[in-house]
Protein backbone atom coordinates (compact mmCIF):
# COMPACT_ATOMS: atom_id res chain seq x y z
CA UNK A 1 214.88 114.94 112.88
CA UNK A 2 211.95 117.06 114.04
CA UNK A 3 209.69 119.10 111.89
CA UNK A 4 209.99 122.03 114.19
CA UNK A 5 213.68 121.74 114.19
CA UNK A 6 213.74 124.04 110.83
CA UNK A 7 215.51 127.22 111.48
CA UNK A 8 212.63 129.44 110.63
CA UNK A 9 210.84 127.74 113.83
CA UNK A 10 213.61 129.61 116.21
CA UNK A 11 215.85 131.87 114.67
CA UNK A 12 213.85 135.41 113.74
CA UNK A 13 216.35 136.44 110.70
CA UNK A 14 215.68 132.67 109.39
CA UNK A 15 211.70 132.97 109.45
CA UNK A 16 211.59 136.20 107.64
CA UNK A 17 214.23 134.96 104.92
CA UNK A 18 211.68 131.56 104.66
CA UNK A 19 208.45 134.42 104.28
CA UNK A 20 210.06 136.26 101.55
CA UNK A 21 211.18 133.22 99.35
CA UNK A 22 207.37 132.26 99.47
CA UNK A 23 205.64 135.25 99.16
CA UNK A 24 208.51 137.10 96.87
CA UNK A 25 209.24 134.16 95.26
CA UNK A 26 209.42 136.46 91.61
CA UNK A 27 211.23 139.26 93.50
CA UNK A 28 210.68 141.59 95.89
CA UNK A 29 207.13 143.31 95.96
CA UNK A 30 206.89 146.58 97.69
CA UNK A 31 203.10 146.61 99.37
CA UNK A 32 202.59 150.49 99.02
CA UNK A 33 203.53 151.21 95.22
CA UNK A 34 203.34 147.39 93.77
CA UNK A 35 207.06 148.00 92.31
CA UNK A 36 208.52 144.55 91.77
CA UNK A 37 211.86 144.21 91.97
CA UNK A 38 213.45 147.58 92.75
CA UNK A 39 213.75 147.30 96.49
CA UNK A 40 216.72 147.15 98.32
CA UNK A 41 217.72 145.84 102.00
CA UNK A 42 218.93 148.41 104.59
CA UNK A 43 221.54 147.13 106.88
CA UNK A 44 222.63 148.34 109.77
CA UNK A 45 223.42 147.31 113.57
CA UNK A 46 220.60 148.67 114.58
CA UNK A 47 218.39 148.27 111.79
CA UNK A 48 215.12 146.05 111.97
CA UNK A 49 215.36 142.49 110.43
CA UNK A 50 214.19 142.29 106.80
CA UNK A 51 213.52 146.03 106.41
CA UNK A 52 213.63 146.66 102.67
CA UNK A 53 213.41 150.12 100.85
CA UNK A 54 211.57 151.00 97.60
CA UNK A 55 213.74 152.45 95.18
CA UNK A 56 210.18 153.87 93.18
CA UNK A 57 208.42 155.27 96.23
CA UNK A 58 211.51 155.37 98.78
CA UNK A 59 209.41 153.89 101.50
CA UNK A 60 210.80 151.41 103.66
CA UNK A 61 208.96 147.88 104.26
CA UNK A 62 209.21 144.65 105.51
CA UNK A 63 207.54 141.13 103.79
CA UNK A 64 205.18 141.68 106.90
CA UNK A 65 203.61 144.69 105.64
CA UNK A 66 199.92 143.80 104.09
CA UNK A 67 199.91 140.46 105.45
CA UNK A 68 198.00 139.12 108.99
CA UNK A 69 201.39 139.22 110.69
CA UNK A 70 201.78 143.18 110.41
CA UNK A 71 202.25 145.43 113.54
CA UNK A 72 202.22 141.86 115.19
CA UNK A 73 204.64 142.25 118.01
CA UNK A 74 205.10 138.72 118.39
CA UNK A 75 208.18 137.01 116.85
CA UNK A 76 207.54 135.73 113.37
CA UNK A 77 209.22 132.42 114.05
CA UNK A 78 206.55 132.11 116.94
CA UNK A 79 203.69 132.85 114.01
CA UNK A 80 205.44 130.23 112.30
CA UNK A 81 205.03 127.62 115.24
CA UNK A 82 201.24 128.80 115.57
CA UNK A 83 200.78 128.39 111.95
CA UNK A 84 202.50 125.06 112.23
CA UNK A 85 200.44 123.65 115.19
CA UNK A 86 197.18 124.63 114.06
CA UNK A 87 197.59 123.52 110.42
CA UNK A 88 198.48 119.94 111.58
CA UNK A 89 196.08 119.55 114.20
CA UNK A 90 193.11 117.23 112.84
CA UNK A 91 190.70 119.19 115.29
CA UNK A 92 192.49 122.31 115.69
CA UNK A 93 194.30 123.66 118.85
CA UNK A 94 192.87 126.06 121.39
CA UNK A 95 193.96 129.76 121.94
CA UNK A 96 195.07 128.23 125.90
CA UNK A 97 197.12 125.36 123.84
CA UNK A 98 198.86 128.11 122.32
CA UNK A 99 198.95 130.45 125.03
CA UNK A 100 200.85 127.64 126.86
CA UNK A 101 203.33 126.42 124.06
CA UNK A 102 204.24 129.66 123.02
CA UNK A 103 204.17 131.28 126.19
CA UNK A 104 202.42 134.32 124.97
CA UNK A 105 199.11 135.68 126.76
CA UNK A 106 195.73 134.01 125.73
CA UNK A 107 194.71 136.96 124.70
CA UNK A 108 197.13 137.21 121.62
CA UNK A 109 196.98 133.80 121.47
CA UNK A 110 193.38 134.14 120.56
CA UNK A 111 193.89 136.74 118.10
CA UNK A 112 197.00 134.95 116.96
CA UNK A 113 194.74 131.97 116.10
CA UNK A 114 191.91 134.15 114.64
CA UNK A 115 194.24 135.93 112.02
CA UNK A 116 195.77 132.11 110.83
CA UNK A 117 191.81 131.14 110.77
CA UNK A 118 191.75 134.25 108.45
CA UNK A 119 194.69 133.16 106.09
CA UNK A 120 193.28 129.73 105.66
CA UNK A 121 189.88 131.67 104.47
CA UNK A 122 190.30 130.61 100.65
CA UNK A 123 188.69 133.56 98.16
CA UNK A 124 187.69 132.99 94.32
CA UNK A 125 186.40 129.60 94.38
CA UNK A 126 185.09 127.82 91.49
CA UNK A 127 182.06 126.43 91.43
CA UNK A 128 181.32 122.73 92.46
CA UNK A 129 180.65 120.03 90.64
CA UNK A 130 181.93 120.94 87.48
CA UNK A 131 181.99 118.26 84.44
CA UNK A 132 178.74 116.85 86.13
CA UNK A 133 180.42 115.42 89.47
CA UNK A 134 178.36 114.74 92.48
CA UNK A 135 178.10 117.50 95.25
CA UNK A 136 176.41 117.05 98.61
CA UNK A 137 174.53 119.37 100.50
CA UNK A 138 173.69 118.90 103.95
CA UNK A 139 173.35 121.08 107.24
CA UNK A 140 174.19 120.90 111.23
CA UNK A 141 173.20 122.87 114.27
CA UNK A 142 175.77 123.82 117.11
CA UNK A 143 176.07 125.91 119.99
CA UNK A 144 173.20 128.46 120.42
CA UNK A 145 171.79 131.62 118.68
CA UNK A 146 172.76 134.29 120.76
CA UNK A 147 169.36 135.83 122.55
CA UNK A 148 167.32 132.74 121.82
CA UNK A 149 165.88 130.23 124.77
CA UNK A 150 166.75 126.80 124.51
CA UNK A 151 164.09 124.94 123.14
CA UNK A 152 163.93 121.25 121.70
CA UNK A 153 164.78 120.42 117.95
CA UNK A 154 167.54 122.90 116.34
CA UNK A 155 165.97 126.43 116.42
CA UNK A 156 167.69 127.76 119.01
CA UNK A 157 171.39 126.37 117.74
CA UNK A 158 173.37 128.04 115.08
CA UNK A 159 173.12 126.88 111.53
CA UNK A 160 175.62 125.81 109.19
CA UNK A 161 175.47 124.55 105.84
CA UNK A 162 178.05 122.47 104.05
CA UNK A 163 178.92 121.48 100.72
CA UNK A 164 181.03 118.71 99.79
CA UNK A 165 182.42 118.12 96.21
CA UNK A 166 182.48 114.30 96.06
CA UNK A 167 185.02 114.30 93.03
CA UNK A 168 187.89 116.75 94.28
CA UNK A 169 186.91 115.90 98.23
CA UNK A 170 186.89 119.96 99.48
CA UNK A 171 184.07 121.60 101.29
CA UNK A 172 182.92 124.72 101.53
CA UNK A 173 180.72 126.05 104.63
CA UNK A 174 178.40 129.15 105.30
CA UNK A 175 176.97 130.48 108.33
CA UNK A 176 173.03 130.73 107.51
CA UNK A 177 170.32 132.55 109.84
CA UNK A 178 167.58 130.26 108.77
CA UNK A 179 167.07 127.10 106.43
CA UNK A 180 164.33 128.63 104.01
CA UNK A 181 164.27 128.24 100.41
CA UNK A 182 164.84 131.72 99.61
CA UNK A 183 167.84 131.55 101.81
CA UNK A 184 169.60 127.94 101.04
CA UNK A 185 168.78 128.76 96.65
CA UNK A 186 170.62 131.53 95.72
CA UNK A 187 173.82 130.03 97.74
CA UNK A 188 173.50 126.57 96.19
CA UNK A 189 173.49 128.76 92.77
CA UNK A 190 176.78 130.66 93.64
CA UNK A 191 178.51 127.67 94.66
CA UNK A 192 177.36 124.61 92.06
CA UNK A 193 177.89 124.30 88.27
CA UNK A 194 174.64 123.98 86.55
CA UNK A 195 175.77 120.82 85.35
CA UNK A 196 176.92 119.23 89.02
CA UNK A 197 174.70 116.42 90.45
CA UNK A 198 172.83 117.46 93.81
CA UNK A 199 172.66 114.65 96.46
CA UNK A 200 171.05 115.69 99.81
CA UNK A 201 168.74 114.52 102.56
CA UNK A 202 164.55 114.72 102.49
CA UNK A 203 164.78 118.01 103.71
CA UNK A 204 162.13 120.09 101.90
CA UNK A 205 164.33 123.09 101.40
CA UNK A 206 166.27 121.49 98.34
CA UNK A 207 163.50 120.11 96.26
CA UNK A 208 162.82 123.23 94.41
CA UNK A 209 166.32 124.20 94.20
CA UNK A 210 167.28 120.75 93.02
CA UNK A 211 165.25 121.31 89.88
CA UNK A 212 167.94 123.90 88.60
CA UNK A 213 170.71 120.93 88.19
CA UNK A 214 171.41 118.07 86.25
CA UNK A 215 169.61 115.82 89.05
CA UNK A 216 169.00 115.73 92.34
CA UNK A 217 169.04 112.76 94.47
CA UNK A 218 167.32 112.17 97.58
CA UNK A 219 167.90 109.88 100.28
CA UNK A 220 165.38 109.52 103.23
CA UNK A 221 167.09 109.05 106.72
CA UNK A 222 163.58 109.26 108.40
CA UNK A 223 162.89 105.88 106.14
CA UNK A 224 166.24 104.37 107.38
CA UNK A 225 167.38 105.05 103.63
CA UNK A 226 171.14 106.23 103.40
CA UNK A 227 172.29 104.40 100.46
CA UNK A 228 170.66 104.92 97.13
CA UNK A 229 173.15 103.75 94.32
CA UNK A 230 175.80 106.61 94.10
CA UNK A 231 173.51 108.65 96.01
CA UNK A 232 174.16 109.37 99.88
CA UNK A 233 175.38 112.49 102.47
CA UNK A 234 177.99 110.02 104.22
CA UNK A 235 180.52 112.00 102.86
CA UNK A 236 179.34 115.06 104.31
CA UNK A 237 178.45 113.54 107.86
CA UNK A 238 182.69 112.50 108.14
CA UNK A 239 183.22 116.23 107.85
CA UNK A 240 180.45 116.76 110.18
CA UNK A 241 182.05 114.03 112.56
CA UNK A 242 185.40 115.96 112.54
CA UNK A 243 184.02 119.79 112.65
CA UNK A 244 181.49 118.73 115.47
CA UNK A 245 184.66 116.95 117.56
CA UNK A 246 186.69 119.97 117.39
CA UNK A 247 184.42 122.63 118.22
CA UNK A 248 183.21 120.72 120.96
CA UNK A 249 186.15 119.04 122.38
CA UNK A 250 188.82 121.62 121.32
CA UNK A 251 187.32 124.90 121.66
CA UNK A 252 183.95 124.11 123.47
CA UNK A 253 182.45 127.68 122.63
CA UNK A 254 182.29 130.47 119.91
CA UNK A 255 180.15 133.51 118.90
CA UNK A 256 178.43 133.05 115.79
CA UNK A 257 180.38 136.67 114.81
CA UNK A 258 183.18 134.50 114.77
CA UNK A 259 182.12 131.04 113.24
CA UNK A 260 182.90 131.97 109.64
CA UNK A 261 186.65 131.92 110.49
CA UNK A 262 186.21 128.30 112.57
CA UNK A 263 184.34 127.15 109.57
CA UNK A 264 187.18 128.27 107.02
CA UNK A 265 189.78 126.45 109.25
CA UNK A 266 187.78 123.35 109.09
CA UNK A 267 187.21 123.41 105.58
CA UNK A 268 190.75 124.32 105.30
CA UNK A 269 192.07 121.53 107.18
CA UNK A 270 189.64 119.19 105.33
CA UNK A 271 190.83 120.50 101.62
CA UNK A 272 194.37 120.13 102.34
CA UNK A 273 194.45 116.80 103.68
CA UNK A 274 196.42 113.62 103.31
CA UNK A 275 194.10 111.70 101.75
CA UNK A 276 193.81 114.16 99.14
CA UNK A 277 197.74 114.12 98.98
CA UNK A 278 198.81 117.02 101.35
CA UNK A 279 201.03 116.64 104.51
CA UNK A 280 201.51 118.66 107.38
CA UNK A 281 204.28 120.95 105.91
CA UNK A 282 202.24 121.72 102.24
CA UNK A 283 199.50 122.43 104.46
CA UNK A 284 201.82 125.26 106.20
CA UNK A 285 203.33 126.31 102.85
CA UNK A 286 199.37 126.88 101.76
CA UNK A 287 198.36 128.38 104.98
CA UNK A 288 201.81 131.13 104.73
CA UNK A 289 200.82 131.81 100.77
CA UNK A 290 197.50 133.12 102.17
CA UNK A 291 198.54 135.78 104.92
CA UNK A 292 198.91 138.38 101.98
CA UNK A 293 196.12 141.33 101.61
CA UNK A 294 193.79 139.71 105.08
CA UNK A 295 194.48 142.22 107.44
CA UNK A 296 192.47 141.51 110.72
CA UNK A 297 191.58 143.98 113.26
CA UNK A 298 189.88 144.15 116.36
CA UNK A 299 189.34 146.88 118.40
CA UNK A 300 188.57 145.42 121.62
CA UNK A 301 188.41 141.90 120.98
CA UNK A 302 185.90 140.39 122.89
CA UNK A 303 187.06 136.56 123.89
């Protein structure tokens, strides 16, 4: 039997029932006076599915309410199939993919895809490299800075740097504007434990930086030299490999205003996978405990 022949994939009444027991697993949480467990259902013929009322505040809900699917007009079971395809898809799925399978516009297929990019954003993250394990550093260029020329090298592309913890196997990506020291340091010192274990390329940005860890070790590509005991970035460049095939091959452009959120579904994906013991339907269960308190708005989205 099919994955996406679950109820909550087709029958609206049967995807809100499967939101609630994941986001209310404890009981029922009203959004507007944080009352747990004093909320009622209203039924009626003509009543909306899943509309709750507060006995504390009287005001009347649904599990929707503070999560990326409210005032969505789309059917939550289709969220659930969007959810679905893009969390299984190694290099993601465009907005015209979606727009096609769930016969919606692009349009809200785009934003559809933007507000799951948005759950997937993970917040409160420890830092790497905890207990002395080995983090890499590394950056890539892609697409180009918006109002630059295209010159030769990377200064005209947009800039991304990644950090892989070697021990856990999770990254965690940033959008930079340049690749100074005084820009690379102070995020390498938000997102590694003192005691973690820098590895990274020649690239003079680090060297100073490196001095603030338990070591730092350097391997020099321009030398040919990509293997120095337990020190290399070859765990970074297969994230690179995979992040650089789907934004080229799957979505082929994107604003750097919106690269943060391609960057969090990358990472996401890359987190959650099966080599680090998650299938396609934890993934989904992760993705659907993370729509709560990311509202996303746009006011005239610009595609």
């Amino acid at each position: 039997m099919s994955v996406l022949s679950q109820p909550y994939f087709h029958d609206e009444a049967s995807a809100f029932a499967k939101l609630e027991e994941i986001l209310w697993s404890d009981g029922i949480v009203c959004p507007h006076c944080g009352t747990v467990g004093k909320a009622y259902e209203i039924k009626g013929k003509t009543t909306r599915i899943g509309l709750k009322k507060c006995g504390a505040c009287r005001k009347q809900f649904t599990v929707k309410v503070g999560t990326v699917f409210e005032s969505s007009h789309v059917p939550l079971h289709k969220w659930f199939q969007a959810v679905f395809l893009m969390a299984s898809s190694k290099k993601g799925i465009s907005a015209h993919q979606l727009h096609r399978t769930l016969e919606v516009t692009y349009k809200t297929a785009w934003f559809m895809a933007h507000r799951i990019r948005e759950a997937m954003r993970t917040m409160g993250m420890e830092p790497m490299g905890g207990e002395g394990g080995v983090v890499e550093v590394d950056e890539t260029f892609i697409g180009r800075e918006p109002g630059k020329p295209k010159k030769r090298a990377y200064h005209h592309k947009m800039k991304v740097l990644t950090l892989v913890d070697r021990d856990s196997g999770s990254a965690r990506s940033i959008v930079v504007d340049d690749l100074k020291p005084a820009t690379i340091a102070p995020i390498l010192r938000e997102n590694m434990a003192r005691e973690a274990r820098l590895a990274t390329d020649e690239a003079g940005h680090y060297l100073r930086i490196g001095k603030e860890f338990a070591a730092h070790g350097v391997v020099r590509h321009g030398r040919e030299e990509y293997v120095v005991g337990e020190v290399h970035t070859n765990t970074i460049e297969g994230y690179f490999s995979i992040f650089k095939r789907g934004m080229k091959g799957v979505y082929q452009h994107c604003a750097k205003k919106h690269l943060h959120r391609y960057l969090a579904e990358f990472d996401f994906r890359y987190n959650y996978r099966e080599a680090n013991g998650v299938g396609d339907q934890s993934r989904v269960l992760k993705v659907l405990e993370g729509v709560v308190g990311k509202r996303l708005k746009y006011q005239t989205p610009c595609i």
